[in-house]
Every structure is written in structure tokens, then in C-alpha cells.
C-alpha atoms as a PDB file:
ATOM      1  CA  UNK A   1       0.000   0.000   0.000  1.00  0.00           C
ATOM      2  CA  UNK A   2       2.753   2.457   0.816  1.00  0.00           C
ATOM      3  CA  UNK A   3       5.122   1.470  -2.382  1.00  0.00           C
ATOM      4  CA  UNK A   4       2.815   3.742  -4.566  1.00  0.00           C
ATOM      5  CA  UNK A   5       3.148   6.326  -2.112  1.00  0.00           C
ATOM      6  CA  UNK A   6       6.792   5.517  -1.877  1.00  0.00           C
ATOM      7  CA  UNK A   7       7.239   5.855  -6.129  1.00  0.00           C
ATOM      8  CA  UNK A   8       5.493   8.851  -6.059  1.00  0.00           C
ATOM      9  CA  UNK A   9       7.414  10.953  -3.302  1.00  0.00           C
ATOM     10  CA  UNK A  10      10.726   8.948  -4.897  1.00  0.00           C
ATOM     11  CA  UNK A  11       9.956  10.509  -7.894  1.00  0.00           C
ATOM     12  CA  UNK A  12       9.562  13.872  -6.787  1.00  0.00           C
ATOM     13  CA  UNK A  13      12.472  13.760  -4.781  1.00  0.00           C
ATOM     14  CA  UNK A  14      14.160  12.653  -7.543  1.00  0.00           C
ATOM     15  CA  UNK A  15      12.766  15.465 -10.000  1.00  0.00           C
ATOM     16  CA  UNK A  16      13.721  17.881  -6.949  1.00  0.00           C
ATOM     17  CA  UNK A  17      17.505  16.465  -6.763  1.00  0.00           C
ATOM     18  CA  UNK A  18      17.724  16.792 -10.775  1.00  0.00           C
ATOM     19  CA  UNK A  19      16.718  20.700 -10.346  1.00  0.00           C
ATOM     20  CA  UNK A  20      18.932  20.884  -7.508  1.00  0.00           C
ATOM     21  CA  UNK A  21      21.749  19.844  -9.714  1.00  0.00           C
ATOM     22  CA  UNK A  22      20.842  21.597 -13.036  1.00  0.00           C
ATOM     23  CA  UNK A  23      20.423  24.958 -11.162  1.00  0.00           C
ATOM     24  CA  UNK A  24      23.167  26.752 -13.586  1.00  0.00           C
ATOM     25  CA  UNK A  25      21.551  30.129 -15.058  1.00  0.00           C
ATOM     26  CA  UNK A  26      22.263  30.189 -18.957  1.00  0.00           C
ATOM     27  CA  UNK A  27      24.397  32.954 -19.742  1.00  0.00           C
ATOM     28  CA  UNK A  28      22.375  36.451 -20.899  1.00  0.00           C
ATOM     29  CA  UNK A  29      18.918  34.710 -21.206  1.00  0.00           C
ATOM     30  CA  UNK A  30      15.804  36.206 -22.628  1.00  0.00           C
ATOM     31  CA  UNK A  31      12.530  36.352 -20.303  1.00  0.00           C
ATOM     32  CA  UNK A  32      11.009  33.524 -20.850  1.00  0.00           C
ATOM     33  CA  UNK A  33      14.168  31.462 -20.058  1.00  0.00           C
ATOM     34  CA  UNK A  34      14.835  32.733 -17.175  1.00  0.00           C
ATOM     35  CA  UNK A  35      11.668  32.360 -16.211  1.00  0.00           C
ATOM     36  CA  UNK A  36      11.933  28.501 -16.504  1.00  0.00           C
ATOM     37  CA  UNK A  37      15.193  28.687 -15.284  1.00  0.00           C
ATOM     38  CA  UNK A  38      14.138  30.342 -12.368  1.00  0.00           C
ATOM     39  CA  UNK A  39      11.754  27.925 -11.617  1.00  0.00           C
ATOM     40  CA  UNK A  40      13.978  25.203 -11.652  1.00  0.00           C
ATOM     41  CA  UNK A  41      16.441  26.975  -9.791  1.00  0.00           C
ATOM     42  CA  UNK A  42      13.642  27.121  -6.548  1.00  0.00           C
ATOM     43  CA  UNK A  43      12.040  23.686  -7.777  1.00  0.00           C
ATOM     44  CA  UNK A  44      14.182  21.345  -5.118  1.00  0.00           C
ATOM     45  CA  UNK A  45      12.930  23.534  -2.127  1.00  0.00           C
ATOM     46  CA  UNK A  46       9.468  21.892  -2.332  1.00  0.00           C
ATOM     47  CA  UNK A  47      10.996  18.687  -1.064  1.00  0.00           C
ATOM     48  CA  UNK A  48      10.469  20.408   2.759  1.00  0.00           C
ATOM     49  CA  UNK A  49       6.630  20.291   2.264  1.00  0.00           C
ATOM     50  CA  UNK A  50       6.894  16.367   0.259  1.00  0.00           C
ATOM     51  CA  UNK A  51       9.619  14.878   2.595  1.00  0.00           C
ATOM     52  CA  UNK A  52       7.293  16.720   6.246  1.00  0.00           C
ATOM     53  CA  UNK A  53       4.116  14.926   4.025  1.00  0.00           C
ATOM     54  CA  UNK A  54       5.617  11.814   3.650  1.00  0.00           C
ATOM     55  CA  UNK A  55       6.749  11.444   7.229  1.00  0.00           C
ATOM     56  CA  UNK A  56       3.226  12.733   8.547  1.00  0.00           C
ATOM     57  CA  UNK A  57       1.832   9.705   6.110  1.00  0.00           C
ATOM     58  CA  UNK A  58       3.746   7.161   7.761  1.00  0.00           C
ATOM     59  CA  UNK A  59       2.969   8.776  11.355  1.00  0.00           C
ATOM     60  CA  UNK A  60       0.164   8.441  10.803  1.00  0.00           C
ATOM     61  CA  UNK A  61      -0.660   4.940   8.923  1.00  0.00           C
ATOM     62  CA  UNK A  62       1.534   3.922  12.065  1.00  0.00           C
ATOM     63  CA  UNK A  63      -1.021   4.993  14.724  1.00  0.00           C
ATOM     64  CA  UNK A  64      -3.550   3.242  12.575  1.00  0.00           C
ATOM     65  CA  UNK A  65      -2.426  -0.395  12.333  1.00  0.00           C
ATOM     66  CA  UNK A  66      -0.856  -0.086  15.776  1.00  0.00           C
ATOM     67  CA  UNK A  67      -2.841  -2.964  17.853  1.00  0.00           C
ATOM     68  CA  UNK A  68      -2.491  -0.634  20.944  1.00  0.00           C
ATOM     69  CA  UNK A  69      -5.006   1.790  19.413  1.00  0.00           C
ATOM     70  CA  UNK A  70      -8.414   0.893  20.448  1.00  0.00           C
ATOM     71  CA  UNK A  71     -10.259   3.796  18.131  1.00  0.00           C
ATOM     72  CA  UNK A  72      -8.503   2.867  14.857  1.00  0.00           C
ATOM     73  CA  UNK A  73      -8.023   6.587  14.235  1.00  0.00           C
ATOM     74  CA  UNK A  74      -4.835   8.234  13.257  1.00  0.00           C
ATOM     75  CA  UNK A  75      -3.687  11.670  13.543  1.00  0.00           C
ATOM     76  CA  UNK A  76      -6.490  14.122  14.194  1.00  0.00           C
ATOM     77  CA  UNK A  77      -7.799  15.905  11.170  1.00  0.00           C
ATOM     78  CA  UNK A  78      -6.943  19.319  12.557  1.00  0.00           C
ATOM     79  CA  UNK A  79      -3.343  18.400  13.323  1.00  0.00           C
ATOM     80  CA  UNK A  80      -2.973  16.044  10.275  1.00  0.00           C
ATOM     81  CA  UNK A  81      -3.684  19.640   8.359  1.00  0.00           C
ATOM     82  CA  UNK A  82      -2.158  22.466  10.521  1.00  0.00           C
ATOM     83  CA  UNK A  83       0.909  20.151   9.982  1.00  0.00           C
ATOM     84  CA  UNK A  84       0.629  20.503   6.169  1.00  0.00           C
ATOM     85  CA  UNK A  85      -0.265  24.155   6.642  1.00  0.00           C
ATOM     86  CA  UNK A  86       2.962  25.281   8.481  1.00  0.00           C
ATOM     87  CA  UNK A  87       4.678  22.924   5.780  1.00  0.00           C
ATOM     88  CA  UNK A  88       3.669  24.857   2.669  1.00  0.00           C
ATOM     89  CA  UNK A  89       3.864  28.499   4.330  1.00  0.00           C
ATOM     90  CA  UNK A  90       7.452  27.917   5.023  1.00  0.00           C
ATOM     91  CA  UNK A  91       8.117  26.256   1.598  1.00  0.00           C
ATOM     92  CA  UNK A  92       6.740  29.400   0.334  1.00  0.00           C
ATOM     93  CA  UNK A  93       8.541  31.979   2.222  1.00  0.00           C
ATOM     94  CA  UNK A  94      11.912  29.699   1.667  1.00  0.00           C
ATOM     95  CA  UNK A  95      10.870  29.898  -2.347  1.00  0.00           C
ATOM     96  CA  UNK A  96      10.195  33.454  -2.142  1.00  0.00           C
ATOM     97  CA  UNK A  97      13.786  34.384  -0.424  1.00  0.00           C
ATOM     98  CA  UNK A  98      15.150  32.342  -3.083  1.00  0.00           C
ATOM     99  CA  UNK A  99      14.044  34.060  -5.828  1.00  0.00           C
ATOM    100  CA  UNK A 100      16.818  36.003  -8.089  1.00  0.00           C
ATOM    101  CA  UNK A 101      16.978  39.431  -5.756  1.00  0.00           C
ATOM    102  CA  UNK A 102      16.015  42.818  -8.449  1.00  0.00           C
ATOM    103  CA  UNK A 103      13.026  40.990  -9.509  1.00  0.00           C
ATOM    104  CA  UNK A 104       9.289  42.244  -9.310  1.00  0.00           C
ATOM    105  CA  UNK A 105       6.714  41.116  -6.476  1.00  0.00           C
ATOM    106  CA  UNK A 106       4.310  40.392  -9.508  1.00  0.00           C
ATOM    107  CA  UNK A 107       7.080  38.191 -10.720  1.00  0.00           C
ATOM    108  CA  UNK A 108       7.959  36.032  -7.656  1.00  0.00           C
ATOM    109  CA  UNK A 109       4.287  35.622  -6.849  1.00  0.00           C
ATOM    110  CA  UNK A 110       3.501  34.621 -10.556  1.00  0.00           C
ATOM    111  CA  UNK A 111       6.437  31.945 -10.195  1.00  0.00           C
ATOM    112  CA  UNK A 112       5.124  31.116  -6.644  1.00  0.00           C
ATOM    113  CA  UNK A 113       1.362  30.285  -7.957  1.00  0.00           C
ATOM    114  CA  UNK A 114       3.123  28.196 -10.765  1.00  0.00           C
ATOM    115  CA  UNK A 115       5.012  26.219  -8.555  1.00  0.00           C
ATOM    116  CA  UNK A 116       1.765  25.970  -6.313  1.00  0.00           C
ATOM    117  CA  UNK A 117      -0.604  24.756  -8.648  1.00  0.00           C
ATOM    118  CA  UNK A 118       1.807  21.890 -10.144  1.00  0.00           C
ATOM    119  CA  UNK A 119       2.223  20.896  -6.368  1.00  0.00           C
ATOM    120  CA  UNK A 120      -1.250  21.011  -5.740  1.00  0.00           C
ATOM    121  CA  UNK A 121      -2.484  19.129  -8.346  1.00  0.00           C
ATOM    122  CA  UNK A 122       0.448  16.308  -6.945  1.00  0.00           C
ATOM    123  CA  UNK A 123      -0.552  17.139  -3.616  1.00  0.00           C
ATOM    124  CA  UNK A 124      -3.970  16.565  -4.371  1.00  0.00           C
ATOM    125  CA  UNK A 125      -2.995  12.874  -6.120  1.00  0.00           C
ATOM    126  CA  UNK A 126      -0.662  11.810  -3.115  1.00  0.00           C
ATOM    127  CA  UNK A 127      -3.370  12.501  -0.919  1.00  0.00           C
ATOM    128  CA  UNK A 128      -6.133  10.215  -2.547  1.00  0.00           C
ATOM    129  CA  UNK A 129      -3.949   7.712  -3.347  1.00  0.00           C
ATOM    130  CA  UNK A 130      -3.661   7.755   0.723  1.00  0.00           C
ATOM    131  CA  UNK A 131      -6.278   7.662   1.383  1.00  0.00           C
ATOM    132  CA  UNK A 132      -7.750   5.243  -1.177  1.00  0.00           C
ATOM    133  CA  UNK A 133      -4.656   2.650  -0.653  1.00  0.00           C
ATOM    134  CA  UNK A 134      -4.981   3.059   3.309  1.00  0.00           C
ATOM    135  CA  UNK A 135      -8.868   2.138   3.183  1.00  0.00           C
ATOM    136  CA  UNK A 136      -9.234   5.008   5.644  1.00  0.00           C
ATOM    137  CA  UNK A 137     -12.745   6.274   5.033  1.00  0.00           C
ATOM    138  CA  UNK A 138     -14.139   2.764   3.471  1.00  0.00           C
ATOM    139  CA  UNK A 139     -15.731   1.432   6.984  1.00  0.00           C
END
């Protein structure tokens, strides 16, 4: 149940490693290069908010199956999200310091909402495929 969870935050990790690596800006580039290089260059931070995620997942699938646990129930739902919460606000602000100083606010926050919608959408996807491979809600 977790090795689809495991691909999936393997692969990201390893997307996030790649962009770590390939971080070089091209010399004199035109807007819409650096653009897309400036992306890249921020992409490997979002492993804070995947890597916290993937630890709160197995926290929490943990206190599940644990035989000790009368009430079958994992982490609380307000926790299990406040968690994810402080995760992407400081993913943000660590993107947002990272982000090539002498550019526009319109800029960084147009980059930001990029970066945010891919990682939603994945977000989104990890999270069903939690749930869904878990069999958390199916009683």
C-alpha cells in the first residue's frame, strides 16, 4: 500500500535532486528562459513540504495499524492539516527568499502560484492515493 506512495514521493524527490543539480543560469537569457530557469532553480525547495508529508503519512498509517489503538483513528484531522499548513507556508517563504533578488513582487508571486498549482495538483494525487490505498474512510 505504501510502495505507490513511496514511487510517487521517490519521484519527486528525484525530480527535486535533478533541479537541484541543473540549477546553472544560462548565460544572458531572454525572459522567458529565465523564467523557466528560475523555476527550476527554486524547484528542489518543495521537497520540505513532500519529505514533512511523507513522514506525517507514515505517522500516521503507524497509529492506525498499531494494535495498541483501540479507536482505529490516526492523527487528528486538525493536526494532520495544521501540519501541512505550516509545511507549505514555510516552503513558500523559503521559495520566495530564493528568488533572483532585483526581480518584481508580480514576478515572484507569478512563479510562486506556478510552482503551487503543479504541487497542488500532486498534492492533491498523493493525498487520494492515501487515502484510497490506506482504506481510511471505506468502513
Amino acid at each position: 500500500m505504501f510502495a505507490v506512495l513511496y514511487v510517487i514521493n521517490l519521484g519527486v524527490f528525484i525530480i527535486c535532486l535533478i533541479s537541484y543539480i541543473f540549477k546553472k543560469k544560462p548565460a544572458n537569457p531572454d525572459i522567458g528562459i529565465q523564467f523557466i530557469s528560475e523555476l527550476m532553480r527554486t524547484w528542489y525547495i518543495w521537497c520540505i513540504f513532500w519529505i514533512g508529508l511523507e513522514i506525517e503519512m507514515i505517522i500516521d498509517n503507524q497509529i492506525r495499524i498499531d494494535p495498541a489503538n483501540i479507536i482505529g483513528t490516526g492523527i487528528p484531522e486538525n493536526i494532520w492539516h495544521f501540519i501541512q499548513y505550516v509545511l507549505a507556508v514555510i516552503t513558500i517563504g523559503v521559495v520566495y527568499r530564493r528568488i533572483s533578488k532585483g526581480k518584481t513582487i508580480i514576478y515572484k508571486l507569478l512563479l510562486i502560484t506556478i510552482q503551487m498549482l503543479i504541487n497542488g495538483f500532486a498534492y492533491f494525487i498523493a493525498t487520494i492515493a492515501y487515502v484510497l490505498l490506506t482504506g481510511i474512510d471505506s468502513k
